[in-house]
Protein backbone atom coordinates (compact mmCIF):
# COMPACT_ATOMS: atom_id res chain seq x y z
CA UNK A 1 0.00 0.00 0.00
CA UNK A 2 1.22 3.70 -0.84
CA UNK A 3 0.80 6.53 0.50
CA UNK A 4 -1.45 9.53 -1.15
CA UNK A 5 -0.17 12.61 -2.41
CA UNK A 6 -3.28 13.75 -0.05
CA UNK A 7 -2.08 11.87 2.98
CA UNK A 8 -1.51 14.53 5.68
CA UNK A 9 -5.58 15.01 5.27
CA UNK A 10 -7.50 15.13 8.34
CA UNK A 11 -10.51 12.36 7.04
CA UNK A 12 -14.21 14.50 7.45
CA UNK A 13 -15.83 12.53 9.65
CA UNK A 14 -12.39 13.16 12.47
CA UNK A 15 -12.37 16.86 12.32
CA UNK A 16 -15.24 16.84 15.44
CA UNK A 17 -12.98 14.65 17.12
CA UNK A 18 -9.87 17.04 16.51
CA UNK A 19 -11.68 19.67 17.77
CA UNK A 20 -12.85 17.80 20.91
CA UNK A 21 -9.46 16.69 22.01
CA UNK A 22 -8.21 19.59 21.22
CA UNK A 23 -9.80 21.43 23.91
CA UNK A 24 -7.68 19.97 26.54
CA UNK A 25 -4.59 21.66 24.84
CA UNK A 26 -1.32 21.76 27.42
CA UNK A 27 -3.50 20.48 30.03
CA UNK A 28 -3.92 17.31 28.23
CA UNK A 29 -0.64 16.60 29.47
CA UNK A 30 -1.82 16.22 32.82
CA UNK A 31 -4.15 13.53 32.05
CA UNK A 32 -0.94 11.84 30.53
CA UNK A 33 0.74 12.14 33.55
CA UNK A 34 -2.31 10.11 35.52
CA UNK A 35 -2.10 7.55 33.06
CA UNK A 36 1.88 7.00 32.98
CA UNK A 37 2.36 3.75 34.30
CA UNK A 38 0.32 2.24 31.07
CA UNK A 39 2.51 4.87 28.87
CA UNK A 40 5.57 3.52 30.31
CA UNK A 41 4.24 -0.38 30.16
CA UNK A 42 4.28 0.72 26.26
CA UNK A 43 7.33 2.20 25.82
CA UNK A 44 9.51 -0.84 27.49
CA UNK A 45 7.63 -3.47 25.11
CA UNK A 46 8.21 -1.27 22.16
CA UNK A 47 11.71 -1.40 23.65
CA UNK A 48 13.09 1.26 21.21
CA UNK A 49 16.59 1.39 20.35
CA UNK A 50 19.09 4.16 19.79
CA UNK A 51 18.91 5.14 15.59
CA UNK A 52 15.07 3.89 15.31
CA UNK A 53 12.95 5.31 13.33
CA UNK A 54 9.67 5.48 15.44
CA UNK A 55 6.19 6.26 15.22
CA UNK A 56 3.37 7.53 17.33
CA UNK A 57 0.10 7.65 16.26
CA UNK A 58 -2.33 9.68 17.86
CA UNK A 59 0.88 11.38 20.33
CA UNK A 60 -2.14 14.25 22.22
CA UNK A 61 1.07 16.19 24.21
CA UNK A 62 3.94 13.60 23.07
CA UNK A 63 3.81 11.56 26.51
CA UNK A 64 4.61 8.50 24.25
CA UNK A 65 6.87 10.09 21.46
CA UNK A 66 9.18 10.99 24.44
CA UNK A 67 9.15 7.32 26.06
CA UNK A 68 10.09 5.84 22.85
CA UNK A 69 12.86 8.77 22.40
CA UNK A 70 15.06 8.23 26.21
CA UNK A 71 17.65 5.96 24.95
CA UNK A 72 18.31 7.76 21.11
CA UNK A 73 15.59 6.60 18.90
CA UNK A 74 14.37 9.05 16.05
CA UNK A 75 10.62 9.95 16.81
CA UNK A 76 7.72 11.41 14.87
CA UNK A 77 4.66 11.75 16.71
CA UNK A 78 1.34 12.68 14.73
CA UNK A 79 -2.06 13.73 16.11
CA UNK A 80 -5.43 15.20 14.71
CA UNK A 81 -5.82 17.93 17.15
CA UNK A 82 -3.19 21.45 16.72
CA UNK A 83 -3.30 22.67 19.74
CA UNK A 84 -2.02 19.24 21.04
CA UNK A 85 0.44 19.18 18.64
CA UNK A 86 1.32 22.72 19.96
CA UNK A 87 1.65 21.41 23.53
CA UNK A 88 3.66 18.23 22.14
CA UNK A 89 6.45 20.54 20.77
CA UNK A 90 6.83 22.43 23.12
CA UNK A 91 6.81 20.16 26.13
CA UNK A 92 9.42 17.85 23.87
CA UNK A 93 12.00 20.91 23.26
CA UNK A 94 14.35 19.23 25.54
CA UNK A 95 14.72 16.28 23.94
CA UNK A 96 17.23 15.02 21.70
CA UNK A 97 17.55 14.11 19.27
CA UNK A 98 14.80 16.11 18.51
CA UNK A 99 10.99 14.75 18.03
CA UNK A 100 9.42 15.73 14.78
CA UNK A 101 5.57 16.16 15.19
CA UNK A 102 3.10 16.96 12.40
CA UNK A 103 -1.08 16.58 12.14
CA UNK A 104 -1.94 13.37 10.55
CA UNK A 105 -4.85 11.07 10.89
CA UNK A 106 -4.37 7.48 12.00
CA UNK A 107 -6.53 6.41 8.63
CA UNK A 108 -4.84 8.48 6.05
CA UNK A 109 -0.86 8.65 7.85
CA UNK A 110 1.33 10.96 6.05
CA UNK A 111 4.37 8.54 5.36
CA UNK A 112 5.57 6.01 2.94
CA UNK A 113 5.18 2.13 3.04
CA UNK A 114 8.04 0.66 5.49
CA UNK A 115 8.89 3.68 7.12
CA UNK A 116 9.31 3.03 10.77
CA UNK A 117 11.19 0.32 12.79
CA UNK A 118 8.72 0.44 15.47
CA UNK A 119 4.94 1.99 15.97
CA UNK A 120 3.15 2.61 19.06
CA UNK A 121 -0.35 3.97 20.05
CA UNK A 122 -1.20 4.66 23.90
CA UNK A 123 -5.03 4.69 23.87
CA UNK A 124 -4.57 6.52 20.69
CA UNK A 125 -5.28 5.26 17.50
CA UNK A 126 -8.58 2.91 19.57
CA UNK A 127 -10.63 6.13 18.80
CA UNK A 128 -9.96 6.11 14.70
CA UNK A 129 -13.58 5.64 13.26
CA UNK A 130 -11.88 3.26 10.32
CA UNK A 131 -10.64 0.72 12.09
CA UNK A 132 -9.90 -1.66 9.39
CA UNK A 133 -7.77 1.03 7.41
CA UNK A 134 -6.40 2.61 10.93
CA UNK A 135 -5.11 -1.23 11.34
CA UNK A 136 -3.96 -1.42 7.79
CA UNK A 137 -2.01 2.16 8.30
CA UNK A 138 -0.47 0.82 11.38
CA UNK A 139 0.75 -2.39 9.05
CA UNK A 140 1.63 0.04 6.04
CA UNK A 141 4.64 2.01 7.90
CA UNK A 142 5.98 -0.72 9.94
CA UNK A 143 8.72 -2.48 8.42
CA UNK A 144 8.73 -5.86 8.66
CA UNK A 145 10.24 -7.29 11.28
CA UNK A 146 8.85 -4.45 13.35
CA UNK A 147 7.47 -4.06 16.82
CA UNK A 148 3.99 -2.42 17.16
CA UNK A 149 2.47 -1.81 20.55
CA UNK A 150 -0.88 -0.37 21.20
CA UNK A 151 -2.71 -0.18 24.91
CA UNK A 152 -6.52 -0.04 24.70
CA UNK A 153 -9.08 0.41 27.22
CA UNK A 154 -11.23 -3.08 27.58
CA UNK A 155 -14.44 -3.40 26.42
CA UNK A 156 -16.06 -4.10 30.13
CA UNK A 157 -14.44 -1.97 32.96
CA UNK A 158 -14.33 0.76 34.40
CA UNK A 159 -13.20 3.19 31.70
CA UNK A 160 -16.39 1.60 29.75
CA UNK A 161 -18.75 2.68 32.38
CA UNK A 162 -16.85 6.21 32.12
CA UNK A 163 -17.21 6.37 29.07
CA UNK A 164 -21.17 5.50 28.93
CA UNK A 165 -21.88 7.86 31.52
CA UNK A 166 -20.12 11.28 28.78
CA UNK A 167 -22.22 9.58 26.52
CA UNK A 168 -25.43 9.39 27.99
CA UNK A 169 -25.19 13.06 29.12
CA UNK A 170 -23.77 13.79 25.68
CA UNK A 171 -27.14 12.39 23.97
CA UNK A 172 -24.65 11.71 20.81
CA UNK A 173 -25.25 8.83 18.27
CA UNK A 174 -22.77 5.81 19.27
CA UNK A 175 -19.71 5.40 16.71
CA UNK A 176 -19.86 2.80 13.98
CA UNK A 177 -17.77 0.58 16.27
CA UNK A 178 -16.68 0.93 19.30
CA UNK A 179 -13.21 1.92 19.92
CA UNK A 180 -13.17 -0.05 23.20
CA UNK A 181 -13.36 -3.37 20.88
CA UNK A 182 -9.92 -2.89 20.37
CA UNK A 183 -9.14 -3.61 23.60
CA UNK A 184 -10.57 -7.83 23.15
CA UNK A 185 -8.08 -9.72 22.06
CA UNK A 186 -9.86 -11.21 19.59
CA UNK A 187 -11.36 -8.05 17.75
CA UNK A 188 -7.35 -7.37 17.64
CA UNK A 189 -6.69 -10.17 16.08
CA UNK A 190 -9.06 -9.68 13.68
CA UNK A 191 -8.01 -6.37 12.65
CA UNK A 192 -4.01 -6.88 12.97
CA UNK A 193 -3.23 -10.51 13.02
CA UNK A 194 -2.84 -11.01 8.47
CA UNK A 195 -0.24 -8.57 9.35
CA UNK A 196 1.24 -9.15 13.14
CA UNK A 197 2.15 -11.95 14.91
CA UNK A 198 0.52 -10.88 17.95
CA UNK A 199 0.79 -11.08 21.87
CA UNK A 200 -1.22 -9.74 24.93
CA UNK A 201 -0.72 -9.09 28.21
CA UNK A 202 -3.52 -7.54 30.45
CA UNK A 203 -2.48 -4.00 32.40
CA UNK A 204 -4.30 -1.98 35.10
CA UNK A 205 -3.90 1.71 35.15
CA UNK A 206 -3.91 3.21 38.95
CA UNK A 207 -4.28 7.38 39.14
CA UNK A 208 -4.63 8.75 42.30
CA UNK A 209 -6.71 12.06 43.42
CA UNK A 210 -7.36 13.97 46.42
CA UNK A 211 -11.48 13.86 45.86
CA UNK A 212 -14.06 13.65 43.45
CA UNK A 213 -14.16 17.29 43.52
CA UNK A 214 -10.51 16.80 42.51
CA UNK A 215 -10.63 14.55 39.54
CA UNK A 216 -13.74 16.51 38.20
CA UNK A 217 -11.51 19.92 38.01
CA UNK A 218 -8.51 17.73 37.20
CA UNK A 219 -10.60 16.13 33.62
CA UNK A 220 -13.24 19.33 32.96
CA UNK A 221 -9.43 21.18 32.55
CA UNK A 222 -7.33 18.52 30.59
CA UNK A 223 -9.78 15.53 29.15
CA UNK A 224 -11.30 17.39 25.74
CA UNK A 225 -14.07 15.47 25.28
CA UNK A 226 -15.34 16.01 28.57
CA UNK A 227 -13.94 19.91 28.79
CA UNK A 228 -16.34 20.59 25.71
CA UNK A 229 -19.19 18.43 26.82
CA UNK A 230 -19.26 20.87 30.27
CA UNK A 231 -18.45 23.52 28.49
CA UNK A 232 -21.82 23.48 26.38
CA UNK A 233 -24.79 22.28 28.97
CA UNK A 234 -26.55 24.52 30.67
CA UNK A 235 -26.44 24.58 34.46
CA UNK A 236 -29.26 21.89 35.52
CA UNK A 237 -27.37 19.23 32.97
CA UNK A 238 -23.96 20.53 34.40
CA UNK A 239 -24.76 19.30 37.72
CA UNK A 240 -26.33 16.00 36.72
CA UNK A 241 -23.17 15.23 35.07
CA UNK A 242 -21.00 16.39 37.95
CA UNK A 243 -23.30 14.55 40.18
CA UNK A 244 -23.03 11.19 38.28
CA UNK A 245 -19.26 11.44 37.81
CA UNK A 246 -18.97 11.99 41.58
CA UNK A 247 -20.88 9.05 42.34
CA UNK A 248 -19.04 7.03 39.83
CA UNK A 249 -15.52 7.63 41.62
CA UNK A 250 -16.95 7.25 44.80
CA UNK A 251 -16.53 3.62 44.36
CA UNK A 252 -13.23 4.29 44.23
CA UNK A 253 -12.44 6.01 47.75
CA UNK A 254 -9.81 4.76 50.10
CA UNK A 255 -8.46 6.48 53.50
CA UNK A 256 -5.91 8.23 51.45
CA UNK A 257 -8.23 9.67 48.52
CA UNK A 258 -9.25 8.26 45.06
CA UNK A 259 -7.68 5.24 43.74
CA UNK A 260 -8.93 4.40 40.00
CA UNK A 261 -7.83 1.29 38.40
CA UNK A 262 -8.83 1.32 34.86
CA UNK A 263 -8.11 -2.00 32.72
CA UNK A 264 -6.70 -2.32 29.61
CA UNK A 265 -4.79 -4.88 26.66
CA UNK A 266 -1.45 -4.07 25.65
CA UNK A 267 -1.40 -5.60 22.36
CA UNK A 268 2.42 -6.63 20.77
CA UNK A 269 2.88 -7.04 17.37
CA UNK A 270 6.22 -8.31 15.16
CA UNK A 271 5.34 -6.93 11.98
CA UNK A 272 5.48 -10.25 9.23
C-alpha cells in the first residue's frame, strides 16, 4: 500500500474529534501524567533502540513520542488535534535528538510504506472511526520485522462505564464501532493478526486524586471530550453530570483519597 499525495488530510468525519481533544490543549498533558504507568508499560515493550525510526500515532502532548525517544531513537509523533500538537512541541523541546511532530490522521498517515522500525499507540489510535484502514495504516509504515504496541481500554471496565456515563449526558449517536473493541483480544486479532504476529498481556492503570471534587476539576481542565461536553450544557445538565461522575468515583475512595484502576490490553505485534 502507498501513500497519497493527499495523505496529511485530516478524514471528514475526524475533524469533530480534533476539535474535541483539542480542547484539553497543554492540560492534556496532565491527564498523561495520571495515566503513565500504562505509557511507560508501552514504551519498554516497544523497547526502542538508539537510531530507530519510530512512530506515534495519535501522540495528544507527546507523553509516548518521548518514552520511545530516552535511549536515542528518532521519533515522529502525529495527532489530529493542533493545539495538542502545539503542547507536544513544546513540552518535547528538551529532547534530543529532537521529536518531529506533524497533524496526521491514523486512517490516512502521512508517510511512505516501510517507514518506521517500530509503531506505538497509547489509547490513541482505539478512537480512529476506520478501524480496518487505521489497522492497515499501522501495518503500512511498519517495516517488517517491526514491533507495534498499542494499549486499549477493555471493552467491560471501568473506563467503559466512564465512558457510557459522557455519553449518555452527551445524547450523541454511538460510533460505527466501538473503539473499546480494540481492547478484546480477539477483535485485535481480527483487525491486525494477516499482518502481526501478535501477543497480549492484560495491564491496570492506577491514578490517584485527592477527591471527586478533585478529579472533576482535574478532567473538565485537561480531558477534551469532557472539557467541551461541560463547556456546552446549561447549568441543571452541568450538575447531573458532575453529580453522576462523583458518584461514579466514589466507588473508588480509600483512607488516602481516590484510587482508580482502569483496565486495559497491551497488544504486541512483530510486523510479518
Amino acid at each position: 500500500m502507498s501513500a497519497s499525495s493527499s495523505a496529511s488530510r485530516i478524514e471528514p468525519h475526524h475533524e469533530a474529534a480534533a476539535r474535541s481533544w483539542g480542547h484539553g490543549g497543554r492540560a492534556y498533558d496532565d491527564i498523561s501524567f495520571v495515566l503513565s504507568d500504562a505509557l511507560a508499560h508501552a514504551a519498554q515493550r516497544l523497547d526502542a533502540a538508539a537510531g530507530q525510526e519510530i512512530l506515534d500515532v495519535a501522540t495528544g502532548t507527546g507523553w509516548s513520542a518521548r518514552n520511545a525517544a530516552r535511549r536515542g531513537a528518532r521519533v515522529t509523533g502525529v495527532d489530529i488535534a493542533p493545539e495538542l500538537l502545539a503542547a507536544a512541541a513544546a513540552l518535547s523541546a528538551h529532547v534530543e535528538p529532537a521529536i518531529t511532530f506533524e497533524r496526521g490522521d491514523a486512517e490516512r498517515l502521512p508517510f511512505p510504506d516501510r517507514r518506521f522500525d517500530g509503531v506505538i499507540s497509547t489509547f490513541g489510535v482505539m478512537f480512529a472511526v476506520g478501524q480496518e484502514r487505521a489497522a492497515a495504516e499501522l501495518a503500512r509504515v511498519c517495516r517488517p520485522g517491526g514491533r507495534l504496541v498499542i494499549t486499549a481500554w477493555t471493552p467491560v471496565g471501568s473506563v467503559a462505564e466512564f465512558f457510557g456515563i459522557i455519553a449518555r449526558h452527551a445524547a450523541a449517536p454511538p460510533p460505527p464501532a466501538s473503539p473499546l473493541l480494540w481492547g478484546d483480544p480477539a477483535h485485535a486479532e481480527r483487525l491486525l493478526a494477516r499482518d502481526f504476529r501478535l501477543a497480549f498481556e492484560p495491564g491496570i492503570n492506577q491514578a490517584y486524586h485527592e477527591s471527586e471534587d478533585h478529579i472533576w476539576e482535574w478532567y473538565t481542565r485537561g480531558f477534551g471530550p469532557l472539557r467541551e461536553l461541560a463547556g456546552r450544557l446549561d447549568a441543571p445538565a452541568l450538575a447531573a453530570l458532575r453529580a453522576d461522575i462523583a458518584a461514579y468515583h466514589g466507588h473508588y475512595r480509600t483512607d488516602l483519597g481516590l484510587r482508580v484502576r482502569r483496565e486495559y490490553l497491551l497488544i504486541r505485534g512483530l510486523r510479518r
